[in-house]
C-alpha atoms as a PDB file:
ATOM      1  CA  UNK A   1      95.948   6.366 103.847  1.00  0.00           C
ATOM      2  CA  UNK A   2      95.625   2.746 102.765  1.00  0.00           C
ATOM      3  CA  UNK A   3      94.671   2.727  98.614  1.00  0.00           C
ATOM      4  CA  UNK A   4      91.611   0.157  97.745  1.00  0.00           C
ATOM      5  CA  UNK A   5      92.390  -2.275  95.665  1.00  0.00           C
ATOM      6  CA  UNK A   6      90.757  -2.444  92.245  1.00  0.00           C
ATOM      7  CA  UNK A   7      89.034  -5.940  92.921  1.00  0.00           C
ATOM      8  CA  UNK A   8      87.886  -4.217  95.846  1.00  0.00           C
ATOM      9  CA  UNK A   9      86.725  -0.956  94.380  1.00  0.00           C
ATOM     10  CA  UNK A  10      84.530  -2.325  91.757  1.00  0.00           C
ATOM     11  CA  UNK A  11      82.969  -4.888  94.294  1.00  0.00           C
ATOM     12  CA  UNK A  12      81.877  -1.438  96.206  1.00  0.00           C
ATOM     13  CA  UNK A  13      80.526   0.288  93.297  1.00  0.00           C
ATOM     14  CA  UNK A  14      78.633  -2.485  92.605  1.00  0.00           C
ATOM     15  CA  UNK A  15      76.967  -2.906  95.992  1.00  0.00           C
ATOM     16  CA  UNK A  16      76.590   0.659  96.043  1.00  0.00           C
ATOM     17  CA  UNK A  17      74.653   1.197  92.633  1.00  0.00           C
ATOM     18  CA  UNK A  18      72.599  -2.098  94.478  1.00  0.00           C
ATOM     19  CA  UNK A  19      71.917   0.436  97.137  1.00  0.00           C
ATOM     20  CA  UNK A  20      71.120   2.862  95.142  1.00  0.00           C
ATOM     21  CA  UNK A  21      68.708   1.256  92.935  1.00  0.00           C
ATOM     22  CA  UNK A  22      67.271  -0.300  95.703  1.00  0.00           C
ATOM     23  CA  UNK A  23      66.784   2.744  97.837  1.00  0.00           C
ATOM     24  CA  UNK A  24      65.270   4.222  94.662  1.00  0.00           C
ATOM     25  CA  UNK A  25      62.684   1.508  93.881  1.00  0.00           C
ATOM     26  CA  UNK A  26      61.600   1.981  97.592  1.00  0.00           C
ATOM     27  CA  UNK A  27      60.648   5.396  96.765  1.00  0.00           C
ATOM     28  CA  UNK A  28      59.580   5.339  93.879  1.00  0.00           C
ATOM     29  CA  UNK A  29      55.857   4.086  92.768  1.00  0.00           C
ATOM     30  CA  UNK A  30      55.699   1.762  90.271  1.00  0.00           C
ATOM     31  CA  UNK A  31      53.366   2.409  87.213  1.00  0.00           C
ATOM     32  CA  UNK A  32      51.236  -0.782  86.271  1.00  0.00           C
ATOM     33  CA  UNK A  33      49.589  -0.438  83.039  1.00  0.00           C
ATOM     34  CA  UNK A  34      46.010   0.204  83.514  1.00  0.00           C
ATOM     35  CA  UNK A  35      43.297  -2.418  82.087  1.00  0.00           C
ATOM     36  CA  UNK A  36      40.279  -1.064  80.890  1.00  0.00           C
ATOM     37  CA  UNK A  37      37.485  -1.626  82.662  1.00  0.00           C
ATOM     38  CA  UNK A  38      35.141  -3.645  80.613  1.00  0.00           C
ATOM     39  CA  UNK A  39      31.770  -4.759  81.739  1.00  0.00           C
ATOM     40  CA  UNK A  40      29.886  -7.470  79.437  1.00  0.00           C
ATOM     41  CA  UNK A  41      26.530  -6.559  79.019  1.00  0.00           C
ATOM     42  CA  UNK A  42      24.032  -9.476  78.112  1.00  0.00           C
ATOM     43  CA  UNK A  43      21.567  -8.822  75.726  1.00  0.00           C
ATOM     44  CA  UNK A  44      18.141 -11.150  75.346  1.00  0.00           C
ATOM     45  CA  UNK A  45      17.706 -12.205  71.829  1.00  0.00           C
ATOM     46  CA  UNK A  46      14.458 -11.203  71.724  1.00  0.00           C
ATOM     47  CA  UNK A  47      15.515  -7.382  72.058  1.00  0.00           C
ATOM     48  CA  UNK A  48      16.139  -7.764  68.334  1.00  0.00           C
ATOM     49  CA  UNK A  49      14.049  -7.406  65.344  1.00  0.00           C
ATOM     50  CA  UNK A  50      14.640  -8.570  61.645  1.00  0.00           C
ATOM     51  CA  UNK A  51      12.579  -7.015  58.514  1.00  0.00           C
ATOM     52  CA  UNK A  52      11.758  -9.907  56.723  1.00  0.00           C
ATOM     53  CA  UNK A  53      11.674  -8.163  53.356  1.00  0.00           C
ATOM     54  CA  UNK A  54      15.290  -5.989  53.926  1.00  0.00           C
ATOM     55  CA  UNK A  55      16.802  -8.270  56.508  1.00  0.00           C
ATOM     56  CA  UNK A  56      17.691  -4.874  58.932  1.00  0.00           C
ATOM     57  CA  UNK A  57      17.923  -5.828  62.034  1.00  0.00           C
ATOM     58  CA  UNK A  58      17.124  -3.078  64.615  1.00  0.00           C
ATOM     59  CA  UNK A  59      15.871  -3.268  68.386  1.00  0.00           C
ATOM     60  CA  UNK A  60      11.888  -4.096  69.003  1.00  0.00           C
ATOM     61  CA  UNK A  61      11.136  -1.027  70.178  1.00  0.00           C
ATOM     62  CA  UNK A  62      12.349   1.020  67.105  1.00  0.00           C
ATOM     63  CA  UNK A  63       9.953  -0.985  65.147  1.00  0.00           C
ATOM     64  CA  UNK A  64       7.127  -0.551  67.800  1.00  0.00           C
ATOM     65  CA  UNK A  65       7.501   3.174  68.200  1.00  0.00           C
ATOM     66  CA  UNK A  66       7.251   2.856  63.974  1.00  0.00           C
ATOM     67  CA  UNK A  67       4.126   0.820  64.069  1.00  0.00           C
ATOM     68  CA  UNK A  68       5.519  -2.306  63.096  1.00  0.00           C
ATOM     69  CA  UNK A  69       7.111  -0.480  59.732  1.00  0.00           C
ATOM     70  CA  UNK A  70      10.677  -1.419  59.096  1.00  0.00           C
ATOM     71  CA  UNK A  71      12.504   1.872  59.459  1.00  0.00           C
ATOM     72  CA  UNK A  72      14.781   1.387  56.953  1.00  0.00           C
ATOM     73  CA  UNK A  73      12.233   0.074  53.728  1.00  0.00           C
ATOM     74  CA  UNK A  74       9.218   0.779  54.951  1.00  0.00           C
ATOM     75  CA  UNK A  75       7.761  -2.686  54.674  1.00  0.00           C
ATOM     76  CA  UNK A  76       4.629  -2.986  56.483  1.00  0.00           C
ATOM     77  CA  UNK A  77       4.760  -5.952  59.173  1.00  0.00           C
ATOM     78  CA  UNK A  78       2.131  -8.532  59.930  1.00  0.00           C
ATOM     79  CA  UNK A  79       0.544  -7.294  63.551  1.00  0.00           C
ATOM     80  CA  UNK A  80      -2.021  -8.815  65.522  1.00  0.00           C
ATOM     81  CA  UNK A  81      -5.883  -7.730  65.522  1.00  0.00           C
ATOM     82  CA  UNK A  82      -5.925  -6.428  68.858  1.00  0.00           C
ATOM     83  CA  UNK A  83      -2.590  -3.817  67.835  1.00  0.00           C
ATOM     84  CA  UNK A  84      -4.876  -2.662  64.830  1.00  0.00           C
ATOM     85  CA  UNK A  85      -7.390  -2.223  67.479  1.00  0.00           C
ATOM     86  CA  UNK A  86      -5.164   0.203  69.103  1.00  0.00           C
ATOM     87  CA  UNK A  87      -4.394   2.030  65.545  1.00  0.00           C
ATOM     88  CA  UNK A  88      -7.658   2.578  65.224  1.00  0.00           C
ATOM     89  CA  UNK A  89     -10.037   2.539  68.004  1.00  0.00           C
ATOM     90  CA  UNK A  90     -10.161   5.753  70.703  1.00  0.00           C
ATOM     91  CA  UNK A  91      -8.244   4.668  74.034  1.00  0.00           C
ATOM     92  CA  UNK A  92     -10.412   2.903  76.290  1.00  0.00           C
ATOM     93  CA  UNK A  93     -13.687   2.382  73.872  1.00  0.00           C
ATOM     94  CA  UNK A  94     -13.226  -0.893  72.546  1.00  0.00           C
ATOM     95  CA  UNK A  95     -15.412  -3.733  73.574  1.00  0.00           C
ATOM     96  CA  UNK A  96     -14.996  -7.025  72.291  1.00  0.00           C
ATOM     97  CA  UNK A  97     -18.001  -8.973  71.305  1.00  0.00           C
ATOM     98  CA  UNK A  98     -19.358 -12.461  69.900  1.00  0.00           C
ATOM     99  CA  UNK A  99     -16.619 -14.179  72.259  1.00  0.00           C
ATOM    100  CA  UNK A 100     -17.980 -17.620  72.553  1.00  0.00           C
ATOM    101  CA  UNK A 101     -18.383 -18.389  69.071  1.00  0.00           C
ATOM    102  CA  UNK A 102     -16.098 -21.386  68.693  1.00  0.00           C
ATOM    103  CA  UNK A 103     -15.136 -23.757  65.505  1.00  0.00           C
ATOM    104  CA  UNK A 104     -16.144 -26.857  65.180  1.00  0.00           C
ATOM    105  CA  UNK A 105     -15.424 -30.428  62.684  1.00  0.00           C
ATOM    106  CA  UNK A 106     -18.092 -31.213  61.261  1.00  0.00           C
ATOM    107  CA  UNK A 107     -16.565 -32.612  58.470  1.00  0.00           C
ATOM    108  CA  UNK A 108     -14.159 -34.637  60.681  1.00  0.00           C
ATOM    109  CA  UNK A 109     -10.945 -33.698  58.622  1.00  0.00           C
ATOM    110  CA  UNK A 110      -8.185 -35.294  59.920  1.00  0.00           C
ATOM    111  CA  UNK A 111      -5.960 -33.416  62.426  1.00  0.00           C
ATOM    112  CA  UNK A 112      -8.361 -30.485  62.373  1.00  0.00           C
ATOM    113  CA  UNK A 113      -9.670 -30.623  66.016  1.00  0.00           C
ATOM    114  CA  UNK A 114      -5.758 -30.405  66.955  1.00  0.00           C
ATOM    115  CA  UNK A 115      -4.744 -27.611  64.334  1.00  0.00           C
ATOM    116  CA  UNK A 116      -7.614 -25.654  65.742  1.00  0.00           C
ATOM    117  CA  UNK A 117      -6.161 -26.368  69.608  1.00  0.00           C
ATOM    118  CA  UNK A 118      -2.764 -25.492  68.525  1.00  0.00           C
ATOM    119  CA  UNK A 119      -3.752 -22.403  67.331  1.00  0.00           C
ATOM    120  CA  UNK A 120      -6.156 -21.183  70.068  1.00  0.00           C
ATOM    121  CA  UNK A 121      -3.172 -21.848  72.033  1.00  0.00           C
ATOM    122  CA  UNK A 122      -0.418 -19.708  70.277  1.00  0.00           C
ATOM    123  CA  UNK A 123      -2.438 -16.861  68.991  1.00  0.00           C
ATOM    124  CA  UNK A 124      -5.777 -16.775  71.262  1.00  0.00           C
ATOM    125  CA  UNK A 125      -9.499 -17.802  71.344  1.00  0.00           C
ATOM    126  CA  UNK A 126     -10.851 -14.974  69.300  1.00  0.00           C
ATOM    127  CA  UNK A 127     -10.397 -17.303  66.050  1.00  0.00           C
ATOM    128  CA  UNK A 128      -9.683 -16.157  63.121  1.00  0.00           C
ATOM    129  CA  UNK A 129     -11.066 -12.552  63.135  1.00  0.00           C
ATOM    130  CA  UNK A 130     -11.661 -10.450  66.386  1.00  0.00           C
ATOM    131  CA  UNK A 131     -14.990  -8.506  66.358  1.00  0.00           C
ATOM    132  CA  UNK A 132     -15.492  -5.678  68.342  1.00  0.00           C
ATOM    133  CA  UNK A 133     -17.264  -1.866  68.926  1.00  0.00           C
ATOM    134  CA  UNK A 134     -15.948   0.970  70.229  1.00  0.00           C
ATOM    135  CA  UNK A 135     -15.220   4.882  68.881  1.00  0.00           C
ATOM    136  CA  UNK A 136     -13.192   6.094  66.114  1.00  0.00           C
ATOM    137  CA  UNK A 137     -12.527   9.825  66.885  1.00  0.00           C
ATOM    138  CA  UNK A 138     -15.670   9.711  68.927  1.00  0.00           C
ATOM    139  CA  UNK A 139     -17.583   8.283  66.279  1.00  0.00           C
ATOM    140  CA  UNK A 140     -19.543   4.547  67.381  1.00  0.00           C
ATOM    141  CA  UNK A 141     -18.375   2.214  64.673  1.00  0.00           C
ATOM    142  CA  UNK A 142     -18.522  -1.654  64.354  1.00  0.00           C
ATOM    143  CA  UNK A 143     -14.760  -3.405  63.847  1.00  0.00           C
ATOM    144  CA  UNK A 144     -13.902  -6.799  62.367  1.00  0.00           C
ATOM    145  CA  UNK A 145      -9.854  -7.452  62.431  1.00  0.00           C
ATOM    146  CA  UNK A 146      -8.726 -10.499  60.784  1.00  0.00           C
ATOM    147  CA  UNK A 147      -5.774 -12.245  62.747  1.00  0.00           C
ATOM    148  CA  UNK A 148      -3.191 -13.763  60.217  1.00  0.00           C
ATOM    149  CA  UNK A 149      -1.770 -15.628  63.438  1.00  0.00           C
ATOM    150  CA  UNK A 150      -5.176 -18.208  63.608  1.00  0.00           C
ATOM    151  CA  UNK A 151      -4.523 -20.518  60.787  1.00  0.00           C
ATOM    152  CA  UNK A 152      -3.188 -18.136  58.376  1.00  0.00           C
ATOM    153  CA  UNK A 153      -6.241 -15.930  58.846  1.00  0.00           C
ATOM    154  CA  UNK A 154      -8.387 -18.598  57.115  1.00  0.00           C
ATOM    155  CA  UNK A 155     -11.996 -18.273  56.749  1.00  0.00           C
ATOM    156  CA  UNK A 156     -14.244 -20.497  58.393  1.00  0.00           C
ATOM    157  CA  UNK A 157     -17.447 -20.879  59.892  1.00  0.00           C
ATOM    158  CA  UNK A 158     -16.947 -18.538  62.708  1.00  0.00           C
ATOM    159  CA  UNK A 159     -15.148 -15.897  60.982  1.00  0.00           C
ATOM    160  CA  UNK A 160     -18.389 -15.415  58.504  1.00  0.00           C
ATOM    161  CA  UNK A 161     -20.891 -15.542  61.267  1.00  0.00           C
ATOM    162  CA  UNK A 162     -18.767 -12.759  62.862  1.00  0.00           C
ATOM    163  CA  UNK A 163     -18.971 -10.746  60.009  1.00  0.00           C
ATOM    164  CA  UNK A 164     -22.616 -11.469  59.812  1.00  0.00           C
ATOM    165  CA  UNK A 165     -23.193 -10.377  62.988  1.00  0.00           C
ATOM    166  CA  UNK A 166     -21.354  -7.479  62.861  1.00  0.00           C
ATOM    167  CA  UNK A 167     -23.466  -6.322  60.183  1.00  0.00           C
ATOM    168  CA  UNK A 168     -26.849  -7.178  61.825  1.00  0.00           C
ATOM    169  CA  UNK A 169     -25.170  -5.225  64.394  1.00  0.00           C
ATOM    170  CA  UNK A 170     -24.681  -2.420  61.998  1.00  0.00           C
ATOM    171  CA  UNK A 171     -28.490  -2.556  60.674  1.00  0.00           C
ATOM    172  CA  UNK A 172     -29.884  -1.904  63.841  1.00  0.00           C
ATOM    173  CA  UNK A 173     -27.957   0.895  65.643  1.00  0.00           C
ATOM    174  CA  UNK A 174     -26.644   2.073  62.023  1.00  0.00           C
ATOM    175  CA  UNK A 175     -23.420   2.487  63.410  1.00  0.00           C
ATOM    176  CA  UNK A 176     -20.707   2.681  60.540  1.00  0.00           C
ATOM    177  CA  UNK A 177     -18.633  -1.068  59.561  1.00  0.00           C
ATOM    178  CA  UNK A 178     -15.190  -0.964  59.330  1.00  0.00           C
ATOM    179  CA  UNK A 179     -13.548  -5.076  58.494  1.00  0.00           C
ATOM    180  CA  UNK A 180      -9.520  -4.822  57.880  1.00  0.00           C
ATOM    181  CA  UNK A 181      -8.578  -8.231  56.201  1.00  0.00           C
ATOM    182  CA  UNK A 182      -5.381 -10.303  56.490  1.00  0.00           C
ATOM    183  CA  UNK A 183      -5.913 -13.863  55.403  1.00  0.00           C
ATOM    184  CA  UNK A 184      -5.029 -16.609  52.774  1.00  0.00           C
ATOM    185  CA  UNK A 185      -8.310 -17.358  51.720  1.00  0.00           C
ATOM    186  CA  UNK A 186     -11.492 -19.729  52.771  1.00  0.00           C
ATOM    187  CA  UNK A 187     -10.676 -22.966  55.442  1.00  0.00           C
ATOM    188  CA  UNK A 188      -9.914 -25.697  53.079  1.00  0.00           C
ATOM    189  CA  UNK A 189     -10.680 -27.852  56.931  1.00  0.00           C
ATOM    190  CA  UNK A 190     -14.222 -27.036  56.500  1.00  0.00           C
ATOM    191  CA  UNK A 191     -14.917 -27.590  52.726  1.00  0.00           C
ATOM    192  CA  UNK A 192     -18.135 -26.102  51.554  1.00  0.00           C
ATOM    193  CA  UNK A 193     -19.092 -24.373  54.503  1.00  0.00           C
ATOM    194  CA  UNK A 194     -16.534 -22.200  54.267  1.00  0.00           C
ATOM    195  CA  UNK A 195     -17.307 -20.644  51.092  1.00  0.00           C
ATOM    196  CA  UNK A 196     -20.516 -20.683  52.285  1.00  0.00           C
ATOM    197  CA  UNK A 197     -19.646 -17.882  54.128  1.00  0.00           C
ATOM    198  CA  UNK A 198     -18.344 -15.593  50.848  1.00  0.00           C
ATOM    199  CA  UNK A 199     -22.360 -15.688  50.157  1.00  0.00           C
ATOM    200  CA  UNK A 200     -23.565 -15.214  53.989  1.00  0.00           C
ATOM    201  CA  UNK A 201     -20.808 -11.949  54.482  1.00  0.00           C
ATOM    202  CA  UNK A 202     -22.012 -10.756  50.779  1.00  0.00           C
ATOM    203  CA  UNK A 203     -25.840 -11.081  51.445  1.00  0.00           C
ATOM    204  CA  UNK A 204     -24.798  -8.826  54.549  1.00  0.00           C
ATOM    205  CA  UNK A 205     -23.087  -6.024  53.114  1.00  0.00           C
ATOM    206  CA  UNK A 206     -25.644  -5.965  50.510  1.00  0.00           C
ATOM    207  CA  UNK A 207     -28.171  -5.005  53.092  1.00  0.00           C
ATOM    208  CA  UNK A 208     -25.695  -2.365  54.519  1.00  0.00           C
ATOM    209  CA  UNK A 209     -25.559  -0.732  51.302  1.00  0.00           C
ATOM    210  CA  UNK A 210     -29.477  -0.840  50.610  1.00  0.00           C
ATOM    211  CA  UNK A 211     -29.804   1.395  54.016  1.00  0.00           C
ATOM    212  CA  UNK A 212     -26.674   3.131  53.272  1.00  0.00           C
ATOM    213  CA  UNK A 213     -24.628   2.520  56.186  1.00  0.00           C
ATOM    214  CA  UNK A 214     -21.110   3.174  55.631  1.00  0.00           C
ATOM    215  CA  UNK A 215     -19.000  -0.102  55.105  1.00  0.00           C
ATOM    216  CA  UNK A 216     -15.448   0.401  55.114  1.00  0.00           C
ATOM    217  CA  UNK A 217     -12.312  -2.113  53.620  1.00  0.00           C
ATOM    218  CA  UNK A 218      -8.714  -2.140  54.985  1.00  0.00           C
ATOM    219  CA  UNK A 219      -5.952  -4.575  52.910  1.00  0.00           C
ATOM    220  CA  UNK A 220      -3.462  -5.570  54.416  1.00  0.00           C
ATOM    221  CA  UNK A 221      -0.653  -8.578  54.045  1.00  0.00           C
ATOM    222  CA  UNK A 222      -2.035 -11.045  52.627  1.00  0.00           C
ATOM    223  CA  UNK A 223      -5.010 -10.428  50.936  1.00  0.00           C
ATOM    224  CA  UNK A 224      -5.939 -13.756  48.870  1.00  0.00           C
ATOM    225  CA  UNK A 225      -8.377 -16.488  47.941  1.00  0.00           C
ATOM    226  CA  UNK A 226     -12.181 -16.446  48.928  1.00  0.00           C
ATOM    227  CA  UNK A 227     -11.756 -13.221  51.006  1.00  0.00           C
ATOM    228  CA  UNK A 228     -10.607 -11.128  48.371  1.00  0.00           C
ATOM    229  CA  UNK A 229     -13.047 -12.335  45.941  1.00  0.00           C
ATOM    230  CA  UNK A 230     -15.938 -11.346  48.735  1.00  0.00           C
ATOM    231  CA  UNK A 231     -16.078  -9.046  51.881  1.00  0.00           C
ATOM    232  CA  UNK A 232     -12.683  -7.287  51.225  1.00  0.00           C
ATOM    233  CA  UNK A 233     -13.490  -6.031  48.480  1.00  0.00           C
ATOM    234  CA  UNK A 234     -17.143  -4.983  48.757  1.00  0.00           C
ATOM    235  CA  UNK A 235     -16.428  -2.154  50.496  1.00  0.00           C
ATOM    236  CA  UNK A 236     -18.110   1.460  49.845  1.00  0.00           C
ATOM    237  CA  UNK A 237     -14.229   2.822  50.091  1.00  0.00           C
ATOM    238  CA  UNK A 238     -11.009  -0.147  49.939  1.00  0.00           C
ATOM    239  CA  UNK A 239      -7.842   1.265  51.087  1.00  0.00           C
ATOM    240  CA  UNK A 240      -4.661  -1.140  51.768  1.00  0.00           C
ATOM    241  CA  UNK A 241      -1.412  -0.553  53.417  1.00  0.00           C
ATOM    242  CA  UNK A 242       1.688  -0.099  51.158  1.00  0.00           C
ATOM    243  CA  UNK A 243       3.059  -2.975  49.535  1.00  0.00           C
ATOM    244  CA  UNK A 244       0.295  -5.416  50.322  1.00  0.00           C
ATOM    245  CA  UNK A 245      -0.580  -8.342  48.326  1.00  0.00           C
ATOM    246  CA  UNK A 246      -3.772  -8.422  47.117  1.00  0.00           C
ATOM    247  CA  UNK A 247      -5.446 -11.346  44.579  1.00  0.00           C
ATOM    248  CA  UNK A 248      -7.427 -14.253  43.992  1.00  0.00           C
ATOM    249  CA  UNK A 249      -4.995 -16.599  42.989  1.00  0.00           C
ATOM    250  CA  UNK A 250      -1.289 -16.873  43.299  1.00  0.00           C
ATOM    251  CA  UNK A 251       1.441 -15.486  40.379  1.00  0.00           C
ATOM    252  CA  UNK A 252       1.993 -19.323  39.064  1.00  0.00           C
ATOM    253  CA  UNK A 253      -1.593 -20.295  38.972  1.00  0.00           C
ATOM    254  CA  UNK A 254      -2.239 -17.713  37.085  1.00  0.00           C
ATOM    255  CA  UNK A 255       0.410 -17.524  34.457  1.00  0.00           C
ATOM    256  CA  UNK A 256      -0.190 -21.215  34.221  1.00  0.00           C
ATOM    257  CA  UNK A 257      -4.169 -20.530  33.006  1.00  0.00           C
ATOM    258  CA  UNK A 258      -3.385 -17.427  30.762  1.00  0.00           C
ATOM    259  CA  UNK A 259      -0.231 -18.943  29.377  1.00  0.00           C
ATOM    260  CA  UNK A 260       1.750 -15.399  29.421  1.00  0.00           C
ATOM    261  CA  UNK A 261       3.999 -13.283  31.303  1.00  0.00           C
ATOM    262  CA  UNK A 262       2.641 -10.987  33.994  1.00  0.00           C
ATOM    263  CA  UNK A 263       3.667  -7.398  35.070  1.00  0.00           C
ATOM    264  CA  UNK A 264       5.862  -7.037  37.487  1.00  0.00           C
ATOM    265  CA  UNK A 265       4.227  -6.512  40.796  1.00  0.00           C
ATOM    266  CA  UNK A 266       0.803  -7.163  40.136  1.00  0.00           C
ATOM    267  CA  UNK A 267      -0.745  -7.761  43.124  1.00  0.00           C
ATOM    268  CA  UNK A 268       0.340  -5.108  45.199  1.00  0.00           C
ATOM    269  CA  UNK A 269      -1.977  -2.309  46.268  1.00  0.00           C
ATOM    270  CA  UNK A 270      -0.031   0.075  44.378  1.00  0.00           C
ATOM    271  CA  UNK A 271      -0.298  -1.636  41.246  1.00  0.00           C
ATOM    272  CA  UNK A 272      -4.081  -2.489  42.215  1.00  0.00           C
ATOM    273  CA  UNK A 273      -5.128   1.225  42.777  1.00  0.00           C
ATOM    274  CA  UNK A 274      -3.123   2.555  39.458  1.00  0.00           C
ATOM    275  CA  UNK A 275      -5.525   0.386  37.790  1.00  0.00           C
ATOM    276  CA  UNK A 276      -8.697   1.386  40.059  1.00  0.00           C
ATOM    277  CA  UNK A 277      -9.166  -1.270  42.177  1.00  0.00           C
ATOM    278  CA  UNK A 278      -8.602   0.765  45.040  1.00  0.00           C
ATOM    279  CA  UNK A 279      -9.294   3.940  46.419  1.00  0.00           C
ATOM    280  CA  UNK A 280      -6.290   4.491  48.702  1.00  0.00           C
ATOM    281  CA  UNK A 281      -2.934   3.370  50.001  1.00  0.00           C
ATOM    282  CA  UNK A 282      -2.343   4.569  53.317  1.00  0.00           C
ATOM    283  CA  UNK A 283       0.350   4.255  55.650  1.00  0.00           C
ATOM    284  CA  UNK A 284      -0.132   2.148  58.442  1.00  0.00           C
ATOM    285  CA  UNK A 285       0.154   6.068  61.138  1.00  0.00           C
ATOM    286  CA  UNK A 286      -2.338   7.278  59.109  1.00  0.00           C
ATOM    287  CA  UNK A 287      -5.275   4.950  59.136  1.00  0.00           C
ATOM    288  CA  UNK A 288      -7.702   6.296  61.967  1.00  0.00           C
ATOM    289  CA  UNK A 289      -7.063   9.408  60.394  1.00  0.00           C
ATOM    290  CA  UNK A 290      -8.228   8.587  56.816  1.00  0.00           C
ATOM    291  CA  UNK A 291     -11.422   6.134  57.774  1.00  0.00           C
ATOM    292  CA  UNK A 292     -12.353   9.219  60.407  1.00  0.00           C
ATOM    293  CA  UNK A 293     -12.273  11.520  57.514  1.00  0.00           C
ATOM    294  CA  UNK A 294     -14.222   9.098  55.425  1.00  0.00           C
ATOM    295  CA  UNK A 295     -16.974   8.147  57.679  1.00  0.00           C
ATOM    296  CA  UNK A 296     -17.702  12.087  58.185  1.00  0.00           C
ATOM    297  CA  UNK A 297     -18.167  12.434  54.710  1.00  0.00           C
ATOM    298  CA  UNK A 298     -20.225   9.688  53.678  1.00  0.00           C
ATOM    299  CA  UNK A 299     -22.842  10.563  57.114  1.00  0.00           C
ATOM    300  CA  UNK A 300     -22.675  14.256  56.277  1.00  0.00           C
ATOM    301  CA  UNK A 301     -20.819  14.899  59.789  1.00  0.00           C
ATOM    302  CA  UNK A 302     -18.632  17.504  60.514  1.00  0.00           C
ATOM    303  CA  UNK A 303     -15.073  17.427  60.152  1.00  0.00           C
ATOM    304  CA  UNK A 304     -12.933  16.583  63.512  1.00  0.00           C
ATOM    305  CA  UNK A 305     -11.315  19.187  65.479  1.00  0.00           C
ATOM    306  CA  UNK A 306      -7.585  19.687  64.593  1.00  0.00           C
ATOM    307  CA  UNK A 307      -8.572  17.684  60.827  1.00  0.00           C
ATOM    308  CA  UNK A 308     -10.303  20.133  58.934  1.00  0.00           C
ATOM    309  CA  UNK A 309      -7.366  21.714  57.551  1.00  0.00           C
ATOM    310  CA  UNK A 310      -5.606  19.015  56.428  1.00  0.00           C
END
């Protein structure tokens, strides 16, 4: 028997282990790493919501389902008149009236005509205040909502013949007025005739009062200027929402004409009802709740069903 030669030999256990390996790999499956499977989701900026006074940022909804309250302060957000509509009004009652009641320039300021357009445009035709009727826990009541998105809320022309006529409204079915205010003060655009209308809304409620029917005040952010110092706070009971700022004039003005420091916080409705200015500060879930209460015990009507407990 012929001997391999050791050249030879290890050239065959090389090809052989070749084989082997090879024979091996064919076999045998190969494990890939896996990837993870990763799918990008898009999300629409406008999903997102940011409290202006803590800066949390949480989706819209959240804040919806909490009635515009900021779930982590509390801070009570701006809404629009027809959402406090919704708070407050029973589901399918409200009725919106005085519709075509449009403002005008009479005192041509300048731009006016296209400040007014710009702001029917982003926030609606209603003006500055929406009037409406409709039930509150099935009792027929009379509702002004001032809309902070017209102008800043600003009182004009329109906004005190709304109020007016929500009044006259008032006298003659004595149905109960409810007016929730949000607003910087009178319409510098219209000069004079808008504080005008400080007299017109006050010569109103006057007459509400002299046939006691039930006029009701809701604060809210902001509170200022000619409105304060007139319809919003003539009311037979003045509640505000939490943290709302409620005055005449601002902080600096102020310090400026008294020359002194002021307290911290001094126009909020908290500091405003420690010092009895108010009657109420109630949270933004509980507001149907509280003026339904009220209005049954200033007309002598029976508590609601479900309410009399509480």
């Amino acid at each position: 028997m012929s001997e391999v030669a050791p050249s030879d030999r290890s050239t065959l256990d090389s090809r052989l282990s070749i084989l082997h390996y090879s024979s091996m790999a064919w076999f045998r499956k190969e494990k890939k790493p896996r990837q993870p499977k990763r799918e990008r989701l898009e999300i629409p900026a406008d999903v997102w919501e940011k409290c202006e006074a803590c800066d949390h940022t949480d989706i819209r909804e959240k804040f919806e389902r909490n009635f515009n309250v900021c779930p982590n302060c509390d801070y009570h957000r701006r809404i629009r008149a027809h959402e406090y509509c919704s708070l407050l009004l029973d589901d399918g009652t409200l009725e919106e009236i005085e519709v075509d009641l449009r403002s005008t320039d009479p005192l041509m300021f300048p731009d006016y005509p296209q400040r007014l357009k710009k702001a029917t445009t982003s926030a609606g035709d209603t003006d500055a205040l929406l009037a409406c009727a409709g039930t509150l826990d099935s009792l027929p009541v009379n509702l002004g909502v001032m809309d902070f998105a017209f102008m800043g809320g600003s009182m004009g022309s329109v906004v005190g013949e709304k109020i007016a006529r929500l009044g006259q409204r008032s006298l003659e079915r004595k149905y109960p007025l409810i007016v929730i205010s949000a607003s910087g003060g009178a319409r510098m655009q219209e000069g004079v005739l808008s504080l005008m209308q400080m007299a017109k809304a006050s010569a109103m409620l006057a007459m509400l009062a002299e046939r006691r029917i039930p006029y009701i005040s809701i604060l809210t952010n902001p509170t200022t200027g000619g409105v304060s110092a007139s319809y919003a706070m003539l009311g037979d009971a003045i509640i505000a929402e939490p943290g709302a700022v409620i005055g005449f004039a601002g902080p600096r003005v102020i310090k400026q004409t008294l020359g002194q420091d002021l307290p911290e916080g001094f126009q909020t409705s908290e500091f405003l009802l420690d010092h009895g200015m108010l009657d109420a500060v109630v949270h933004r879930r509980n507001p149907k709740r509280t003026v339904s209460q009220l209005l049954r015990h200033m007309s002598g009507r029976p508590a609601a069903t479900g309410w009399a407990a509480s």
